[in-house]
N, C-alpha and C. Protein backbone atom coordinates (compact mmCIF):
# COMPACT_ATOMS: atom_id res chain seq x y z
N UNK A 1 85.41 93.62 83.03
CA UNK A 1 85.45 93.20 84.43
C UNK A 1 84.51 94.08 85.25
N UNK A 2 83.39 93.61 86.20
CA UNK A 2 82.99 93.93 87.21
C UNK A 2 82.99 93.51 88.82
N UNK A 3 82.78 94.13 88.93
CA UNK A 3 82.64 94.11 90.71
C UNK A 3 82.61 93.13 91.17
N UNK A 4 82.94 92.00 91.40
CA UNK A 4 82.39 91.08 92.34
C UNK A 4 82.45 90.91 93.97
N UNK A 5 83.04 91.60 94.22
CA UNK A 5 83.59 91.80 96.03
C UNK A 5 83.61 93.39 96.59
N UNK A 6 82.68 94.13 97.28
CA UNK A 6 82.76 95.36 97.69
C UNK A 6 83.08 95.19 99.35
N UNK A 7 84.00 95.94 99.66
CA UNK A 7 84.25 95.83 101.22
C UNK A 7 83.83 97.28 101.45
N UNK A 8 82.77 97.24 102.68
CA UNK A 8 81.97 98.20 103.01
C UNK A 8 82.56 98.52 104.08
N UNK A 9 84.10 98.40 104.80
CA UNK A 9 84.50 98.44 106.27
C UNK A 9 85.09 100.12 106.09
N UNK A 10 85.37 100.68 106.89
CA UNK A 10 85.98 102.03 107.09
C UNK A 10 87.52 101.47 106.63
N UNK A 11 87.99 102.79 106.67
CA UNK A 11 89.28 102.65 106.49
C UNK A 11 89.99 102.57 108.28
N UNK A 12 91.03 101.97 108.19
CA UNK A 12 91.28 101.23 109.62
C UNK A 12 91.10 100.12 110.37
N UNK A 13 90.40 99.61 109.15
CA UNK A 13 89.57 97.71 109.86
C UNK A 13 90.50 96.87 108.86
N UNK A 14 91.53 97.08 109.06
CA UNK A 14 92.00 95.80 108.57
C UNK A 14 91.73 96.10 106.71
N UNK A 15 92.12 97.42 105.75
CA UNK A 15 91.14 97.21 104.62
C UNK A 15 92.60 96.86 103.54
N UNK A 16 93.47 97.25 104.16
CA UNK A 16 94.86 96.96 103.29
C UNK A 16 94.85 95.39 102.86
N UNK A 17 94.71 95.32 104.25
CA UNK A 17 95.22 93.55 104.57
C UNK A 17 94.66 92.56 103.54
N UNK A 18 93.27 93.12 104.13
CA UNK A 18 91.95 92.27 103.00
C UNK A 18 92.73 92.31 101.56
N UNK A 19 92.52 94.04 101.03
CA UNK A 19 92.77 93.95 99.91
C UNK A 19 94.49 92.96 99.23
N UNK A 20 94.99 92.70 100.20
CA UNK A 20 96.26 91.80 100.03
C UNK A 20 96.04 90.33 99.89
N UNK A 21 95.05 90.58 100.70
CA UNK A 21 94.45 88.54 100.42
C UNK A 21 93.52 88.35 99.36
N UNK A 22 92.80 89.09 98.96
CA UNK A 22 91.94 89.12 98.02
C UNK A 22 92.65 89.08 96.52
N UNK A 23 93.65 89.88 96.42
CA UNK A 23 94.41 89.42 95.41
C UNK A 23 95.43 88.18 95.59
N UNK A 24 95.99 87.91 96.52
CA UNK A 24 96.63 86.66 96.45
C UNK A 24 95.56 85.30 96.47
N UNK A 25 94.03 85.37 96.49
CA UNK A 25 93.11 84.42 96.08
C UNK A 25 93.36 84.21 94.66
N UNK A 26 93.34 85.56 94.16
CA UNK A 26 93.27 85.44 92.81
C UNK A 26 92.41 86.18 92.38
N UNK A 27 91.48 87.05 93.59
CA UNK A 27 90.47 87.72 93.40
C UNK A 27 90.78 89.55 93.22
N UNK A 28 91.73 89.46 92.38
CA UNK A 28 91.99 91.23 92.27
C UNK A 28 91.99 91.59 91.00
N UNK A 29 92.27 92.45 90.49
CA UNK A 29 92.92 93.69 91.29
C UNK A 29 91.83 94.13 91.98
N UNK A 30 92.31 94.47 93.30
CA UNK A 30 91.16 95.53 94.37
C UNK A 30 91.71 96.79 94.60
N UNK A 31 90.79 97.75 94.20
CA UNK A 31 90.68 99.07 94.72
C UNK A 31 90.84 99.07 95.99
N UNK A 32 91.70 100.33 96.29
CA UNK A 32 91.85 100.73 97.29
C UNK A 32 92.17 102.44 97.92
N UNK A 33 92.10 103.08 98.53
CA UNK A 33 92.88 104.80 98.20
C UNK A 33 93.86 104.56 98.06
N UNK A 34 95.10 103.34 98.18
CA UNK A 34 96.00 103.74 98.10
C UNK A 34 96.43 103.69 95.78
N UNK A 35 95.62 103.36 95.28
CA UNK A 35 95.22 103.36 94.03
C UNK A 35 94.81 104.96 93.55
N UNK A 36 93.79 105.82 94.08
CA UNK A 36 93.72 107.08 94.44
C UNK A 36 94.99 107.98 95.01
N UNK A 37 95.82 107.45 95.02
CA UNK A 37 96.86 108.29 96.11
C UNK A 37 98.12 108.11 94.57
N UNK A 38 98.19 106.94 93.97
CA UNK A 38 98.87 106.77 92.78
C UNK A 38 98.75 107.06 91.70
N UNK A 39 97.23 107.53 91.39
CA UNK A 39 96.65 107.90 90.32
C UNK A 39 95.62 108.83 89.71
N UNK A 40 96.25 110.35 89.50
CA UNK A 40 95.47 111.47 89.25
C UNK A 40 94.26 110.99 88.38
N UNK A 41 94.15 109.81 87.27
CA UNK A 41 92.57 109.94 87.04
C UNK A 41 91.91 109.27 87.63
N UNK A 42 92.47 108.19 88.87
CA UNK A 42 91.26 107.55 89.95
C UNK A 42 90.88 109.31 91.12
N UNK A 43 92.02 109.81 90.91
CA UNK A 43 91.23 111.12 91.92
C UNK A 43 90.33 112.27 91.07
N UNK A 44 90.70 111.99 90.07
CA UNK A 44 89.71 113.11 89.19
C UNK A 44 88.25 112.04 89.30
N UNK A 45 88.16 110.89 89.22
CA UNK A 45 86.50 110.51 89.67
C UNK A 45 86.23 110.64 90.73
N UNK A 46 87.19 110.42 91.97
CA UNK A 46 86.43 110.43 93.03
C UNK A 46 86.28 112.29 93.94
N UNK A 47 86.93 113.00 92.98
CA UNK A 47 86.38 114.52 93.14
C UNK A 47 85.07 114.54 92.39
N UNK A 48 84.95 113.85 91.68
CA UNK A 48 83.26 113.81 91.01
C UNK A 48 82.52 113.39 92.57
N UNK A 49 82.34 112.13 92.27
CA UNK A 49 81.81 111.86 93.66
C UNK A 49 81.62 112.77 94.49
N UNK A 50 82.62 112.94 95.28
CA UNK A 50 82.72 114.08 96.56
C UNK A 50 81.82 115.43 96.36
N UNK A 51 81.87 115.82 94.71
CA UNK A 51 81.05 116.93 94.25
C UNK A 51 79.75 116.98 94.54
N UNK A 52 79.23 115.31 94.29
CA UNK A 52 77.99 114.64 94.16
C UNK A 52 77.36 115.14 92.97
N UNK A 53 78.47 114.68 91.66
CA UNK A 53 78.16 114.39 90.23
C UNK A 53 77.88 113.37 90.01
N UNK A 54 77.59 112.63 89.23
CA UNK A 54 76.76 111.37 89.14
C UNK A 54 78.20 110.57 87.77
N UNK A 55 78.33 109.27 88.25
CA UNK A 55 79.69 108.92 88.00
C UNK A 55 79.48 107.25 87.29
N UNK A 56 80.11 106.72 86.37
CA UNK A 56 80.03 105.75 85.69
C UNK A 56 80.41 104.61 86.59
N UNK A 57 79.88 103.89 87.46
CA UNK A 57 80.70 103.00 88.56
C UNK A 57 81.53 101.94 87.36
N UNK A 58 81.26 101.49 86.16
CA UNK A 58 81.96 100.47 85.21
C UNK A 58 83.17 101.23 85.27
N UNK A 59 83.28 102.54 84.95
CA UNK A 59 84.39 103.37 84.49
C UNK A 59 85.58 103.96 85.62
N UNK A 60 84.87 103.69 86.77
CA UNK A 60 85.53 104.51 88.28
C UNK A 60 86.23 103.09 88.63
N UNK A 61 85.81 101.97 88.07
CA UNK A 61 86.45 100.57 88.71
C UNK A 61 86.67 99.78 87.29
N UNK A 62 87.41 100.44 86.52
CA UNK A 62 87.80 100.01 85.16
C UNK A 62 88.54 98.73 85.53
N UNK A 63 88.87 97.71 85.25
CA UNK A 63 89.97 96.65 85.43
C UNK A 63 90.43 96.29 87.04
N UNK A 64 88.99 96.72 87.92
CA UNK A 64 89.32 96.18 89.00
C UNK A 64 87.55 95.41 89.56
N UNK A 65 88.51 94.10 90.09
CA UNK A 65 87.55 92.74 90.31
C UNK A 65 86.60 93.19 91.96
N UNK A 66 87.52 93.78 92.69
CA UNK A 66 86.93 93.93 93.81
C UNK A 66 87.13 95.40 94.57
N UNK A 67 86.62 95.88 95.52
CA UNK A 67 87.15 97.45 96.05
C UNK A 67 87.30 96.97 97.71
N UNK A 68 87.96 98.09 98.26
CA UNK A 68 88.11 97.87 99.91
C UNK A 68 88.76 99.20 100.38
N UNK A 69 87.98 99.74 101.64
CA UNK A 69 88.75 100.93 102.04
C UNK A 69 87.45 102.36 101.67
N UNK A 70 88.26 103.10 102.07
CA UNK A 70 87.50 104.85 101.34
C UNK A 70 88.84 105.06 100.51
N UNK A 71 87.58 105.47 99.26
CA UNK A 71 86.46 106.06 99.32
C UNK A 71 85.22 105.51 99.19
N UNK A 72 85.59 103.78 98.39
CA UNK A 72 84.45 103.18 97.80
C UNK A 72 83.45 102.82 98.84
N UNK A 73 84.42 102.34 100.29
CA UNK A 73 83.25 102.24 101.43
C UNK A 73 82.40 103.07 102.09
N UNK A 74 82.41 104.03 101.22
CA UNK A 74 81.41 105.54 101.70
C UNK A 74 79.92 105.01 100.35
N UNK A 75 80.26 104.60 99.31
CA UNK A 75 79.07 104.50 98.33
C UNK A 75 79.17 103.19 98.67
N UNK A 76 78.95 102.57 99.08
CA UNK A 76 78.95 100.85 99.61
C UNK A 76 77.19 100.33 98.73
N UNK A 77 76.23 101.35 99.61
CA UNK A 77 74.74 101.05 98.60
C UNK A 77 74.79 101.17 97.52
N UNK A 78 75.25 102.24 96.56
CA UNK A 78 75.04 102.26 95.30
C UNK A 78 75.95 101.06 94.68
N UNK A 79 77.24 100.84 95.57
CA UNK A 79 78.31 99.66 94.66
C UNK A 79 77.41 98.04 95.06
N UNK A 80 76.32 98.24 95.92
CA UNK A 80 75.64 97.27 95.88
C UNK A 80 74.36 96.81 94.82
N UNK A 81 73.88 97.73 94.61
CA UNK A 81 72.53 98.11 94.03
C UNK A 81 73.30 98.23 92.39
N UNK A 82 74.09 98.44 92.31
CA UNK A 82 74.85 98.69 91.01
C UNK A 82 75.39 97.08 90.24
N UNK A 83 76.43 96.38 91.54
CA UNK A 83 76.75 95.47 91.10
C UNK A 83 76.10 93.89 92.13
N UNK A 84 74.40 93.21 91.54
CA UNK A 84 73.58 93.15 92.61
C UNK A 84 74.70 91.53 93.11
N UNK A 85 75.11 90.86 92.24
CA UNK A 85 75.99 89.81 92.18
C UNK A 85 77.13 89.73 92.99
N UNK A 86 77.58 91.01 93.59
CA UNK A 86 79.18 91.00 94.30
C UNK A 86 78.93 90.45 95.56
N UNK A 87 79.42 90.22 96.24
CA UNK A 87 79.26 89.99 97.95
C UNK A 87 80.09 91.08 98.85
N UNK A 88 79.50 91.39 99.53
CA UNK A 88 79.86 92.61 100.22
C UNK A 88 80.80 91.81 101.63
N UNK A 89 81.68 92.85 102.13
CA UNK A 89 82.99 92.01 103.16
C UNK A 89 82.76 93.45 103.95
N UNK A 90 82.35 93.15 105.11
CA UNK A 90 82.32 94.51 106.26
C UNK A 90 83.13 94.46 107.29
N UNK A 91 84.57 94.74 106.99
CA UNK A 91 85.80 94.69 107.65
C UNK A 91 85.30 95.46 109.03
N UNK A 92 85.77 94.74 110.69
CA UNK A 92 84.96 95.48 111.87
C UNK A 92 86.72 95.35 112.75
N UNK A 93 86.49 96.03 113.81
CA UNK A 93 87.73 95.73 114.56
C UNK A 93 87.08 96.41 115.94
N UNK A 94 87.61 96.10 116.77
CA UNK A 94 86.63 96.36 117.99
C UNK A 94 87.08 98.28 118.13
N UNK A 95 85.93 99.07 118.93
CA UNK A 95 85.27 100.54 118.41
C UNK A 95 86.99 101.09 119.02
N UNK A 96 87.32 100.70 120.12
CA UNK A 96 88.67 101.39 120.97
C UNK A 96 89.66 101.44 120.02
N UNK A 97 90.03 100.35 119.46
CA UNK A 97 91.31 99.60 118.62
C UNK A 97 91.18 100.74 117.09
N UNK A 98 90.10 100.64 116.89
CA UNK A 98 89.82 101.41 115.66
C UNK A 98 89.97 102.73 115.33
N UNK A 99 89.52 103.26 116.65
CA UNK A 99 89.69 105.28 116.96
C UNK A 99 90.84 105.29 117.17
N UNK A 100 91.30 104.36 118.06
CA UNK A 100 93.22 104.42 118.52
C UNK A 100 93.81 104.72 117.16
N UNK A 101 93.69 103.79 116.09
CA UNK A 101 94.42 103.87 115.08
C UNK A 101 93.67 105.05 113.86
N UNK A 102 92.46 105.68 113.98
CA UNK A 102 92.12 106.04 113.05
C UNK A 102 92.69 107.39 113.38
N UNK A 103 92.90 107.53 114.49
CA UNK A 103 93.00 109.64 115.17
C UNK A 103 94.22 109.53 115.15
N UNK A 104 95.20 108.63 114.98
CA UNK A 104 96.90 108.55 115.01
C UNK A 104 97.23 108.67 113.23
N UNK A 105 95.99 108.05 112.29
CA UNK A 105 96.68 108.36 110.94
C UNK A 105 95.68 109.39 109.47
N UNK A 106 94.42 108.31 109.47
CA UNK A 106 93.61 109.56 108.72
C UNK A 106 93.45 110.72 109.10
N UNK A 107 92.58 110.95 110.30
CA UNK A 107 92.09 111.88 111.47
C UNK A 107 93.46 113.18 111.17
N UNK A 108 94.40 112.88 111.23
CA UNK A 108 95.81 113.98 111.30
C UNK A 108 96.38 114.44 109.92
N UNK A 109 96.23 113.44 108.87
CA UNK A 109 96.84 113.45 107.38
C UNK A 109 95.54 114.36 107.16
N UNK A 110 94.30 114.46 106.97
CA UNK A 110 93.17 114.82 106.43
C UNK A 110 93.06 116.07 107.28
N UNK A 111 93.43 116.04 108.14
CA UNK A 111 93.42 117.53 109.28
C UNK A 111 94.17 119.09 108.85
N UNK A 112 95.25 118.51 107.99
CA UNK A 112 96.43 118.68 107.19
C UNK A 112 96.66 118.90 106.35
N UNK A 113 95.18 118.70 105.44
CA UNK A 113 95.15 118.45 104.09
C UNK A 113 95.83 120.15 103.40
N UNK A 114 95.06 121.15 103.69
CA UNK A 114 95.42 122.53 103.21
C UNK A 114 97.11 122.19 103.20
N UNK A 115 98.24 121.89 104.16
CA UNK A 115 99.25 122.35 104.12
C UNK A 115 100.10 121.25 103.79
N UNK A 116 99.94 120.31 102.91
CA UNK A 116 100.45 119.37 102.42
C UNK A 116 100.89 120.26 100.61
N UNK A 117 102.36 119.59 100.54
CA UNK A 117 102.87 120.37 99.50
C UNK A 117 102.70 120.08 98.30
N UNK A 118 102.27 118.57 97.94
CA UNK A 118 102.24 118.27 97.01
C UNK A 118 100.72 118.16 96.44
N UNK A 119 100.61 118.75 95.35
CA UNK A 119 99.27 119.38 94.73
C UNK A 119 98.15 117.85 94.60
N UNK A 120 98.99 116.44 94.21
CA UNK A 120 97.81 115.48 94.30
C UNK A 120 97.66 115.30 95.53
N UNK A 121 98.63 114.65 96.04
CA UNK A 121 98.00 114.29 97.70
C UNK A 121 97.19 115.31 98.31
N UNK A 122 97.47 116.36 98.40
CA UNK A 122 96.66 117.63 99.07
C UNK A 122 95.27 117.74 98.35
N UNK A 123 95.34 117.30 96.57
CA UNK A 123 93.52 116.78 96.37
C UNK A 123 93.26 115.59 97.17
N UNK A 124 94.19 114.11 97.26
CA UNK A 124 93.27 113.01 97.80
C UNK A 124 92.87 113.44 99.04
N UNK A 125 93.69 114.29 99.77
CA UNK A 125 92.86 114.48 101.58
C UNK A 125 91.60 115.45 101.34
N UNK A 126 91.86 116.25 100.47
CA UNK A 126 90.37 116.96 100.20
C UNK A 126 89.47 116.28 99.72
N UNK A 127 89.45 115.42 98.71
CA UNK A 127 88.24 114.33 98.44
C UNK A 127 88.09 113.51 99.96
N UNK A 128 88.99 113.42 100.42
CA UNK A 128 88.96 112.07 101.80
C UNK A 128 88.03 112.73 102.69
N UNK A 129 88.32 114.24 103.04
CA UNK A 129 87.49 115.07 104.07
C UNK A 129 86.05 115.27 103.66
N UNK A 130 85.85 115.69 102.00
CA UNK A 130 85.00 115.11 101.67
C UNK A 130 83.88 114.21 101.80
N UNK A 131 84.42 113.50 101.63
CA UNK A 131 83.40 111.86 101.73
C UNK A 131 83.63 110.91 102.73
N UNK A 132 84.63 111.56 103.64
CA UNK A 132 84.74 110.55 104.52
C UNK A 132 84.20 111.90 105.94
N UNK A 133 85.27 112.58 106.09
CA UNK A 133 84.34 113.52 107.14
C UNK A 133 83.07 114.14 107.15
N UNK A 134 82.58 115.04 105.99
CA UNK A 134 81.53 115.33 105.53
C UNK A 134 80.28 114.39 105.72
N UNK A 135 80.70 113.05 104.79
CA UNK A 135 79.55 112.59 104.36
C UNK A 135 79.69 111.12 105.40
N UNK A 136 80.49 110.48 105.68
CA UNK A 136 80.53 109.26 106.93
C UNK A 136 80.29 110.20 108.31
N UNK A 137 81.02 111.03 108.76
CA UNK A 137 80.80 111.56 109.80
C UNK A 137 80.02 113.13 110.06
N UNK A 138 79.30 113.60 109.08
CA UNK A 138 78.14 114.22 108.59
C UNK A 138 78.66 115.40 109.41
N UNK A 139 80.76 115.72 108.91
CA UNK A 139 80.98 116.97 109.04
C UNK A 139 81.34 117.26 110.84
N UNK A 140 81.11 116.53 111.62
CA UNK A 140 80.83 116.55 113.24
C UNK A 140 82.17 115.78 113.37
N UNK A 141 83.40 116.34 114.07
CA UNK A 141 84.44 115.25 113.92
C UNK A 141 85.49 115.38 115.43
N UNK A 142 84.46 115.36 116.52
CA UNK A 142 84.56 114.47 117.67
C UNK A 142 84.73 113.55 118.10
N UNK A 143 85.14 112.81 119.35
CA UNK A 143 85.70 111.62 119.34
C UNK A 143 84.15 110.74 119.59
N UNK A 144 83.79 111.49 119.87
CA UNK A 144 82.09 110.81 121.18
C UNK A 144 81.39 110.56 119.43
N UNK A 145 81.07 111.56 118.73
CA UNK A 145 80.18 111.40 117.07
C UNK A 145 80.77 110.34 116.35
N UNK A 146 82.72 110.69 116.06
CA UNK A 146 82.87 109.77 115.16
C UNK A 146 83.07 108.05 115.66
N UNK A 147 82.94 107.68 116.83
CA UNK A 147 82.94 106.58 117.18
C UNK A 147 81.46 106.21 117.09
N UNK A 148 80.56 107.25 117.36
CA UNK A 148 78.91 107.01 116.84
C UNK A 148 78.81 106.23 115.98
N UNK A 149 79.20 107.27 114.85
CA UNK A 149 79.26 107.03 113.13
C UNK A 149 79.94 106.11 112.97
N UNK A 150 81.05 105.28 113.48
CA UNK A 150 81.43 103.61 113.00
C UNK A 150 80.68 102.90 113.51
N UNK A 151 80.16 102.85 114.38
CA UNK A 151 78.73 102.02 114.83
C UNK A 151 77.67 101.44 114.39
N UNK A 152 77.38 103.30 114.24
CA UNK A 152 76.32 103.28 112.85
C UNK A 152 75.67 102.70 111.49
N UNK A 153 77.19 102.92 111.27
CA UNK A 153 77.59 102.38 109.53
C UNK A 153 77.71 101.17 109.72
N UNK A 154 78.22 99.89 110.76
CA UNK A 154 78.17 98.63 110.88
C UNK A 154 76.56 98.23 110.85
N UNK A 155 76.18 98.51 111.67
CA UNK A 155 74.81 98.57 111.81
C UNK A 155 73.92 98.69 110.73
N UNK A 156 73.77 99.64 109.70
CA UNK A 156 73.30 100.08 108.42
C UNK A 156 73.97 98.90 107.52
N UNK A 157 75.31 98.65 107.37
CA UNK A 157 75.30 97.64 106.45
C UNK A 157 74.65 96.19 106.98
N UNK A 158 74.27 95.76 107.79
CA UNK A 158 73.99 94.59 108.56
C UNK A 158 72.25 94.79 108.32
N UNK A 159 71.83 96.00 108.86
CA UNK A 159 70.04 96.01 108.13
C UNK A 159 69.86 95.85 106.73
N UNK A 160 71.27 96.19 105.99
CA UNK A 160 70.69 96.29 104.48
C UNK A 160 71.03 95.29 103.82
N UNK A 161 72.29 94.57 103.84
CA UNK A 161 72.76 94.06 103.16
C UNK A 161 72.24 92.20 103.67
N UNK A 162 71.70 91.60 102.69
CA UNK A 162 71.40 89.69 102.93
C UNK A 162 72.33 89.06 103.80
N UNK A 163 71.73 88.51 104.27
CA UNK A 163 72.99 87.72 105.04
C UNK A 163 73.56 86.98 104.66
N UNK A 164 73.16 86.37 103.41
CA UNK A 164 74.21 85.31 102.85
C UNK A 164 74.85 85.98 101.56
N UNK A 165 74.89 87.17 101.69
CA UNK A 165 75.68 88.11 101.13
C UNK A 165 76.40 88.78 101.41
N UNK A 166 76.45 88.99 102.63
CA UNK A 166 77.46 89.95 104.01
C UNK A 166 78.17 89.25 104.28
N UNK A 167 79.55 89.20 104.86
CA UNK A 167 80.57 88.65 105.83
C UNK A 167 80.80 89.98 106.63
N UNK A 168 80.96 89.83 107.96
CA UNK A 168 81.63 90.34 108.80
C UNK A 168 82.88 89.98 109.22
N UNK A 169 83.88 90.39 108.93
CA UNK A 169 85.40 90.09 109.07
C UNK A 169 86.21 90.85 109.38
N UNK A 170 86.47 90.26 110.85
CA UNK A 170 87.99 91.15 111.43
C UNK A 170 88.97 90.15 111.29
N UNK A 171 90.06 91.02 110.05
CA UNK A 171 91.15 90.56 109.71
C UNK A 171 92.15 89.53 110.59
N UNK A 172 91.99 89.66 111.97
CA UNK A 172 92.68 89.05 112.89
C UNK A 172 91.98 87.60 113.30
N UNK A 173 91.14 87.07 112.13
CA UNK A 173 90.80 86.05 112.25
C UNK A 173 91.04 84.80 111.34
N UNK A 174 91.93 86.27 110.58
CA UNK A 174 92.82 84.95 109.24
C UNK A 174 91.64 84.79 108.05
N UNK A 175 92.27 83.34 107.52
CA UNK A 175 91.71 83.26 105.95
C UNK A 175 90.61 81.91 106.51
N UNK A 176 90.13 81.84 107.08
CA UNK A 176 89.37 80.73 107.22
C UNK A 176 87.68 81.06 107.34
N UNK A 177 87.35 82.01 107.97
CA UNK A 177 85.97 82.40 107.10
C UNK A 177 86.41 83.64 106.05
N UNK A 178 86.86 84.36 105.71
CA UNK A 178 87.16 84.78 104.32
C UNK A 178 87.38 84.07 103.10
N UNK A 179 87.71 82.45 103.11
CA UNK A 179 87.92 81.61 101.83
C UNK A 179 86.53 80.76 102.07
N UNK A 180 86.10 80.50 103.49
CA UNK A 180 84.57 80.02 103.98
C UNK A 180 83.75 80.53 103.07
N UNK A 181 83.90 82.01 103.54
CA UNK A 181 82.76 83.29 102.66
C UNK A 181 82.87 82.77 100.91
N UNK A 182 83.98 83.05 100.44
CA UNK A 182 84.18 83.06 99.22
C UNK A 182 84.31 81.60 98.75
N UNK A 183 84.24 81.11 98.90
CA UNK A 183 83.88 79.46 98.59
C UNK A 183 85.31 78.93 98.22
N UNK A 184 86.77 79.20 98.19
CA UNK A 184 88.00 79.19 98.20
C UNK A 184 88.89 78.71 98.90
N UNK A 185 89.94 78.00 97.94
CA UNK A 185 90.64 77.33 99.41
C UNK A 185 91.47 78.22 100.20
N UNK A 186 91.98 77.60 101.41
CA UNK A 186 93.03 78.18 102.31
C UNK A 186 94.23 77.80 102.08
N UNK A 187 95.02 78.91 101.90
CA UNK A 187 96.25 79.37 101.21
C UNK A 187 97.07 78.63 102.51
N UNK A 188 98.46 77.85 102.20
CA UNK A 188 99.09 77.77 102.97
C UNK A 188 99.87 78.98 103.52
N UNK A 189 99.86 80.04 103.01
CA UNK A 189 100.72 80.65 103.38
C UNK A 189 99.90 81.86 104.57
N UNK A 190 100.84 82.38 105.34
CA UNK A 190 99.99 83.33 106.41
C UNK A 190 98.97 84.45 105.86
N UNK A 191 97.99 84.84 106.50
CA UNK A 191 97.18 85.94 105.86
C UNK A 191 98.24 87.47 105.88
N UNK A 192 97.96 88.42 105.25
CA UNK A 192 98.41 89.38 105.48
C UNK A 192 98.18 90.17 106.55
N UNK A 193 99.16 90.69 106.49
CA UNK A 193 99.55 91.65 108.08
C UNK A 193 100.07 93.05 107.46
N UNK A 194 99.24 94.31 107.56
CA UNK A 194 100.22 95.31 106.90
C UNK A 194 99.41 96.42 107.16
N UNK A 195 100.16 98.14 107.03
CA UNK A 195 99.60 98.62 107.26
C UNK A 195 99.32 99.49 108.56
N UNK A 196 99.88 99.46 109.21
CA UNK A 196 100.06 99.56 110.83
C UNK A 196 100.36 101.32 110.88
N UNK A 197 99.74 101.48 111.88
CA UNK A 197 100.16 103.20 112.09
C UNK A 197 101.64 103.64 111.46
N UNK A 198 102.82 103.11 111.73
CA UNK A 198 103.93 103.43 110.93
C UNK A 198 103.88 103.42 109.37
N UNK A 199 103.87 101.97 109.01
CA UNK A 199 103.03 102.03 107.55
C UNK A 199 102.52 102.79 106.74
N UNK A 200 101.45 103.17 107.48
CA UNK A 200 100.48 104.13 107.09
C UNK A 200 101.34 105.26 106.74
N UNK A 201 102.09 106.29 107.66
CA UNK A 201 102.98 107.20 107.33
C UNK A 201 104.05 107.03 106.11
N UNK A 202 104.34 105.63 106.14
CA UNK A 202 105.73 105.50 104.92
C UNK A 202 104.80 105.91 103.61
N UNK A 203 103.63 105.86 103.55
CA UNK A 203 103.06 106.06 102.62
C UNK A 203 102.50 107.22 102.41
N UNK A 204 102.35 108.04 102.83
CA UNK A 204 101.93 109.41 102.84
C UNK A 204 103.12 110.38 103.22
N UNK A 205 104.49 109.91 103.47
CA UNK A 205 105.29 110.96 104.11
C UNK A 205 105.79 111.67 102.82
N UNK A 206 105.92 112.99 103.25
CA UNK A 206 106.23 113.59 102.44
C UNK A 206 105.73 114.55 101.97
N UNK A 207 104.36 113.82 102.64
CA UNK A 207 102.53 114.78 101.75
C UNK A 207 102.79 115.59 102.99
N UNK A 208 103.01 115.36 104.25
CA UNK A 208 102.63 116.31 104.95
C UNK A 208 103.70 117.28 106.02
N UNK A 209 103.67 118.21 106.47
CA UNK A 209 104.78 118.79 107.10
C UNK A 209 105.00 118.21 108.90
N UNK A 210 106.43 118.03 109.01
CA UNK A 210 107.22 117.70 110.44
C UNK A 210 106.36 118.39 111.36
């Protein structure tokens, strides 16, 4: 199995959701961190990465059809240039909506990372600061830069990537250009909804201190 679907959106655009519809197409399993957060040898590659060791992309996405989220949306070019056949999905949500939710859950878990008790989670926020602060927000982690840097990165995937290879998709627009994009029908059933600042915590609690 390779790649066929890379979602190049940050984490916070809707990347859960996607990855929830994408497998109920039929189009999964999709990577996601929360796959990294379950599984010490998806974090032993992506501490490669973060190292900037040079990494088997067949082997980092063993038995998965599509990716969505960070870390994979930080190497978005190479998962393009690698797999030239996939179609890339650039999950967007308007710049306010996005910082609101990104400084209420990554931004604080990753802030945190040193004093989180449990020895994996406390690696995934160090790979996350990594490759997501470091190398998306080039280490500068202000509100004025990192709202720059999502800008940016929309922008950069939109110069690089074909257009009839790109979708731009904010989740809150349902399955009707997402099954459009993917040539697929529309599911009777509602798109996914998940994920939400609370969410987010049920899934990390524990990693970090009251």
């Amino acid at each position: 199995m390779t790649l066929s679907i890379i979602g190049a959106g940050f984490g916070r655009t809707g990347t859960l959701s996607l990855k929830l519809a994408l497998e109920q197409l039929g189009l999964g399993p999709c990577h996601h961190m929360e796959e990294v957060i379950r599984s010490p040898a998806q974090l032993a590659h992506w501490q490669r990465v973060a190292a900037g060791a040079a990494v088997d992309w067949d082997e980092v996405y063993a038995g998965f059809n599509a990716t969505v989220d960070w870390p994979g949306a930080q190497v978005w070019r190479e998962l393009a240039e690698t797999y030239p056949a996939a179609r890339v999905i650039l999950t967007v949500r308007p710049e306010s909506e996005w910082w609101n939710s990104f400084s209420k859950t990554i931004n604080v878990v990753v802030g945190q990372r040193d004093h989180i008790p449990d020895p994996h989670m406390r690696g995934c926020m160090a790979m996350g600061h990594a490759i997501v602060f470091e190398r998306a927000f080039g280490g500068v982690t202000d509100e004025a830069s990192v709202r720059a840097a999502f800008r940016r990165h929309i922008e950069e995937v939109r110069a690089t990537i074909a257009p009839d290879r790109l979708l731009m998709f904010n989740v809150a627009e349902g399955w009707e250009p997402l099954c459009r994009f993917l040539g697929v029908p529309v599911p009777a059933t509602p798109f996914p909804r998940t994920n939400s600042v609370e969410e987010f915590w049920q899934v990390v609690k524990g990693g970090v201190p009251a």
